[in-house]
C-alpha atoms as a PDB file:
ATOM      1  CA  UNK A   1     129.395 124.777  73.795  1.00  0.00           C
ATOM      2  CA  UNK A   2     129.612 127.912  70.993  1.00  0.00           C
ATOM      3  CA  UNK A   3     129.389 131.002  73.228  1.00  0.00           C
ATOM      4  CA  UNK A   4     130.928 131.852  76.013  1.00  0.00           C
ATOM      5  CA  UNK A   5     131.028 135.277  77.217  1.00  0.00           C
ATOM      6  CA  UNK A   6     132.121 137.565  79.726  1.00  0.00           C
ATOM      7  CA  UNK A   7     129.279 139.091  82.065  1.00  0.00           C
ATOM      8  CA  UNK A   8     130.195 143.068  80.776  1.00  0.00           C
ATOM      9  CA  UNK A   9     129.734 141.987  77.366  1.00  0.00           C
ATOM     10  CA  UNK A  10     126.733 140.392  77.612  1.00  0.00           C
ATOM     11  CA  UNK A  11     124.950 143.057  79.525  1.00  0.00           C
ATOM     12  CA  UNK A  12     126.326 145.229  76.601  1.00  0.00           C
ATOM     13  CA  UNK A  13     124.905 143.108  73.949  1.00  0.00           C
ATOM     14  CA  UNK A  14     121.752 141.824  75.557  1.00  0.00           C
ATOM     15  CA  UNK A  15     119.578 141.517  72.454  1.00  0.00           C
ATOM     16  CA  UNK A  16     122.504 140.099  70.566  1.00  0.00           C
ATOM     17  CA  UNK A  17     123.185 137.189  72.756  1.00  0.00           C
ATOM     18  CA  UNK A  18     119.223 137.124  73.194  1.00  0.00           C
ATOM     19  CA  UNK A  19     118.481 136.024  69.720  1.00  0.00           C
ATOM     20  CA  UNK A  20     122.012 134.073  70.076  1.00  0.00           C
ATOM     21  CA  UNK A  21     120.613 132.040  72.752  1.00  0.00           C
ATOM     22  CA  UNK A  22     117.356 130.509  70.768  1.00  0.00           C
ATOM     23  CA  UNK A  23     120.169 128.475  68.565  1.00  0.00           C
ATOM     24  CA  UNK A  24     122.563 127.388  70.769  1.00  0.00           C
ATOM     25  CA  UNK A  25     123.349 128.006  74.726  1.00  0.00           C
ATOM     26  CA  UNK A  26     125.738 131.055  75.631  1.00  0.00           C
ATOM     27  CA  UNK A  27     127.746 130.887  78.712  1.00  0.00           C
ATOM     28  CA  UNK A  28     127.752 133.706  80.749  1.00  0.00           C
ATOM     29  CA  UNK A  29     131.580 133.981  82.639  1.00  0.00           C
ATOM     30  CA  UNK A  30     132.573 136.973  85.479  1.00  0.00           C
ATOM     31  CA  UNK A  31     136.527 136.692  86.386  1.00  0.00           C
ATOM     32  CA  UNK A  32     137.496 133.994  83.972  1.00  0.00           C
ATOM     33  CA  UNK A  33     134.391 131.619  85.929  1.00  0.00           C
ATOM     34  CA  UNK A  34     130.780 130.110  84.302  1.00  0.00           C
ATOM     35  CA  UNK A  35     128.428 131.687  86.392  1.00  0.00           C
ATOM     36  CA  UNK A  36     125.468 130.810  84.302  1.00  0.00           C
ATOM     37  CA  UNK A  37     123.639 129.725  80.719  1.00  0.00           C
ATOM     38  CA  UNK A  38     121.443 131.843  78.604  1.00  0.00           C
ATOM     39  CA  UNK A  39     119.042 129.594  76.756  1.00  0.00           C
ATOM     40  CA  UNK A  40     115.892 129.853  74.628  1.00  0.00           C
ATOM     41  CA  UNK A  41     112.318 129.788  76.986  1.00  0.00           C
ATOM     42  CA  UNK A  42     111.713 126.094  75.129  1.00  0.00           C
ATOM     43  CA  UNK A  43     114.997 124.589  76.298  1.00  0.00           C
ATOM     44  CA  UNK A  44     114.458 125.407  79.970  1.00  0.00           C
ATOM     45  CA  UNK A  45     110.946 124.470  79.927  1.00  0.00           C
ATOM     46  CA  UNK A  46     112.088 121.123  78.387  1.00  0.00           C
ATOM     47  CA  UNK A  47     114.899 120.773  80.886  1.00  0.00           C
ATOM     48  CA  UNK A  48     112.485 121.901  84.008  1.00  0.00           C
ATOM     49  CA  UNK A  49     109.796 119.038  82.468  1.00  0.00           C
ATOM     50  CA  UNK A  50     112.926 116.527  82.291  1.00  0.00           C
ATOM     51  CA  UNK A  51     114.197 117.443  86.231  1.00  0.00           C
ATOM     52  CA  UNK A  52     110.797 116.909  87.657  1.00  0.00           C
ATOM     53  CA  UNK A  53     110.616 113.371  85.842  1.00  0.00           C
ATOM     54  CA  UNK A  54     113.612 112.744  87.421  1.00  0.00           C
ATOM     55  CA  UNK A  55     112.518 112.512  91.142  1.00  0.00           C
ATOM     56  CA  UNK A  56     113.809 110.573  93.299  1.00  0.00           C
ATOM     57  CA  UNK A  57     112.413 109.502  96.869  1.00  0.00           C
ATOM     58  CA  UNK A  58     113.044 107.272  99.429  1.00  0.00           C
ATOM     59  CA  UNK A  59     111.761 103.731  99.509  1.00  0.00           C
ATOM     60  CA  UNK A  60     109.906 104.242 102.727  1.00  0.00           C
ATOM     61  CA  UNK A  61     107.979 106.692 100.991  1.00  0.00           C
ATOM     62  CA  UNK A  62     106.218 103.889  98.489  1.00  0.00           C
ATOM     63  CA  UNK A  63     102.805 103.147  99.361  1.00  0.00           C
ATOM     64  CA  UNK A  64     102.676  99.333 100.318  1.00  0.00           C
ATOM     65  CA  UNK A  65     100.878  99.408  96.860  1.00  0.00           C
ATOM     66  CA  UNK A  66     103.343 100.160  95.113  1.00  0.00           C
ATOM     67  CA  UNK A  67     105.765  98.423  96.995  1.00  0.00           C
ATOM     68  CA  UNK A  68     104.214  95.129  96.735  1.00  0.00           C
ATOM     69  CA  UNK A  69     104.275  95.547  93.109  1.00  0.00           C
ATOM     70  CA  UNK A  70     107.941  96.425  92.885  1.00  0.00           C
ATOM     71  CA  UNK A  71     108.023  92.860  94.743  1.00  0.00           C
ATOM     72  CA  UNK A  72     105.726  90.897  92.494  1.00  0.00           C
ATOM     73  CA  UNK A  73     107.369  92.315  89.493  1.00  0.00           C
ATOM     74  CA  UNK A  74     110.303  89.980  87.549  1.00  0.00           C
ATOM     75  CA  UNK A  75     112.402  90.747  85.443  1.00  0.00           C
ATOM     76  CA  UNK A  76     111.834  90.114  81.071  1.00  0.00           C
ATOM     77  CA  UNK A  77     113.246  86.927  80.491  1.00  0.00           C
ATOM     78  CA  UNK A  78     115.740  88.359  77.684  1.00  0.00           C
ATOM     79  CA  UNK A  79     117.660  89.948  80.958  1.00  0.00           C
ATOM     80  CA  UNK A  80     118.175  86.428  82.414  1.00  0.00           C
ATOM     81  CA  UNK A  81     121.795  86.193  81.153  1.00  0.00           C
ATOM     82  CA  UNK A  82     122.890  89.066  83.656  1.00  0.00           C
ATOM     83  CA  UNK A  83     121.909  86.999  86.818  1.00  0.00           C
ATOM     84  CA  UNK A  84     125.013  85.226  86.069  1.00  0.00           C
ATOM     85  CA  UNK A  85     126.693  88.448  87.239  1.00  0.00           C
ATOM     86  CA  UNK A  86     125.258  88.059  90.635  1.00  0.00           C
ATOM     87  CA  UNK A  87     126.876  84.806  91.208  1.00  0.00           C
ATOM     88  CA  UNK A  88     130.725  86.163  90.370  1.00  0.00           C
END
């Protein structure tokens, strides 16, 4: 982390830490506390594309599909070493 910056200072500064913030993230602190990260529009949009890959759900919520598949499916047989694991 380069930048990290009180609150007053960066409302001072705006279009400093604005220009700042298409490098590298700045850190945004009130009272000595990180209450937030200015970054460029193409880092968020990659971080809000890499969140909503990231979804998780409950198994119950499979179609039965999908959850037959999940059945059916084995594991490559380069992986088979690690069922040793299971028996220790």
């Amino acid at each position: 982390m380069g930048h990290v910056i009180p609150a007053s200072e960066f409302t001072r500064n705006f279009g400093r830490y604005q220009m700042l913030a298409q490098r590298e993230p700045v850190a945004v602190t009130s009272h000595g506390r990180t209450t937030g990260y200015f970054i460029a529009a193409d880092d968020y949009e990659d971080f809000k594309r890499f969140r909503d890959s990231r979804r998780s759900f409950a198994t119950a919520e499979l179609s039965e599909e999908k959850a037959n598949a999940i059945s059916a499916s084995r594991m490559d047989a380069r992986h088979a070493h690690l069922d040793a694991m299971l028996d220790e």
